[in-house]
N, C-alpha and C. Protein backbone atom coordinates (compact mmCIF):
# COMPACT_ATOMS: atom_id res chain seq x y z
N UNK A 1 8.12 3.83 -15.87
CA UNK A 1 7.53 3.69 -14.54
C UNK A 1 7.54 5.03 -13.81
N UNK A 2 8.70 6.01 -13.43
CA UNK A 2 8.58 6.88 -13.58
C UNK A 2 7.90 8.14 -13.55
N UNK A 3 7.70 7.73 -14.70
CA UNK A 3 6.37 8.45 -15.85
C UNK A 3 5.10 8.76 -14.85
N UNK A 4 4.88 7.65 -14.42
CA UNK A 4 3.46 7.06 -13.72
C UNK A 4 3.62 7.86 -11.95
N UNK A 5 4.75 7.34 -11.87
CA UNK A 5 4.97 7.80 -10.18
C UNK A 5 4.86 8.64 -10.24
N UNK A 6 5.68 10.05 -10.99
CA UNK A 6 6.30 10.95 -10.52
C UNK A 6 4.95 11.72 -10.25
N UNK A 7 3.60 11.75 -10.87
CA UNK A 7 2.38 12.31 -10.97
C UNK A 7 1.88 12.45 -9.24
N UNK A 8 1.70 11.10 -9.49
CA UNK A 8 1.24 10.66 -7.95
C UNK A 8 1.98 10.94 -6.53
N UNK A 9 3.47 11.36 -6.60
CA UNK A 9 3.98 11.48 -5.38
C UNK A 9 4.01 13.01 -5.76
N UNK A 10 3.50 13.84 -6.71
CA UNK A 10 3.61 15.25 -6.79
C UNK A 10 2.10 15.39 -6.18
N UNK A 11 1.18 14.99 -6.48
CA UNK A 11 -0.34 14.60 -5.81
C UNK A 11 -0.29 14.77 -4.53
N UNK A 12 0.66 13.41 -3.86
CA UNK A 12 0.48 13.40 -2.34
C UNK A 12 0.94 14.50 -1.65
N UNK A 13 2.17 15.12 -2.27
CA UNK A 13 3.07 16.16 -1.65
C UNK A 13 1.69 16.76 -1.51
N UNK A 14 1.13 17.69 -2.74
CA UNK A 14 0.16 18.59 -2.53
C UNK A 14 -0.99 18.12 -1.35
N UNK A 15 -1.02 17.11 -1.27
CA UNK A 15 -2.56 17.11 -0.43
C UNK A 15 -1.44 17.02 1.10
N UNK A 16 -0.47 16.53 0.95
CA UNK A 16 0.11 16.16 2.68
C UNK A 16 0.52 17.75 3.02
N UNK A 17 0.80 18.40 2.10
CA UNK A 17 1.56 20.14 2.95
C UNK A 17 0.50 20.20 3.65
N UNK A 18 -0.81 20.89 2.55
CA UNK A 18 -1.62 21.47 3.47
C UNK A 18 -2.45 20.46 4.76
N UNK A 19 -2.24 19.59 4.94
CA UNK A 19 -2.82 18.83 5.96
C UNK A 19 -1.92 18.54 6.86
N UNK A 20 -0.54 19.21 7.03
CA UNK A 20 0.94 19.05 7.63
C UNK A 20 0.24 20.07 8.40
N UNK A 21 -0.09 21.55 7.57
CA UNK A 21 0.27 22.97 7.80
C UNK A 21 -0.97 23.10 8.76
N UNK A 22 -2.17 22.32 8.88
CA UNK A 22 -3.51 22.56 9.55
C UNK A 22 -3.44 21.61 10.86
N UNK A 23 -2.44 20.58 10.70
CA UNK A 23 -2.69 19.64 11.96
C UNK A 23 -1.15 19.70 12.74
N UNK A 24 -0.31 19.75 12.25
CA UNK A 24 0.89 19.74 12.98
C UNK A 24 1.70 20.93 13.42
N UNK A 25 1.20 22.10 12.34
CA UNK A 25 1.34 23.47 12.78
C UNK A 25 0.75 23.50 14.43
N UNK A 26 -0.53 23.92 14.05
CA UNK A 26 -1.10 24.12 15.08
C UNK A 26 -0.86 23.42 16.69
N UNK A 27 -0.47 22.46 16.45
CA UNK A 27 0.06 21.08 17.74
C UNK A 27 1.31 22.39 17.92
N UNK A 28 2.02 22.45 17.26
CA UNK A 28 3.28 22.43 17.93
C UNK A 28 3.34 23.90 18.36
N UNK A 29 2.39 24.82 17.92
CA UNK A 29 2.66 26.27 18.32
C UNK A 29 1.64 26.19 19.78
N UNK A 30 0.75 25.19 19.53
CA UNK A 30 -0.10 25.68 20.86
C UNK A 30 0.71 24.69 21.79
């Protein structure tokens, strides 16, 4: 099972940083 997850929550990490770094950056410095 594992096997299967570990792909997909390495996936989300990648797509959530940069959409962390473009929407919540910016909020909190301005």
């Amino acid at each position: 099972m594992s096997n299967i997850t570990r792909p997909i929550v390495a996936a989300n990490s990648a797509v959530k940083a940069p959409t962390y770094a473009t929407t919540v950056r910016p909020l909190g410095a301005a």
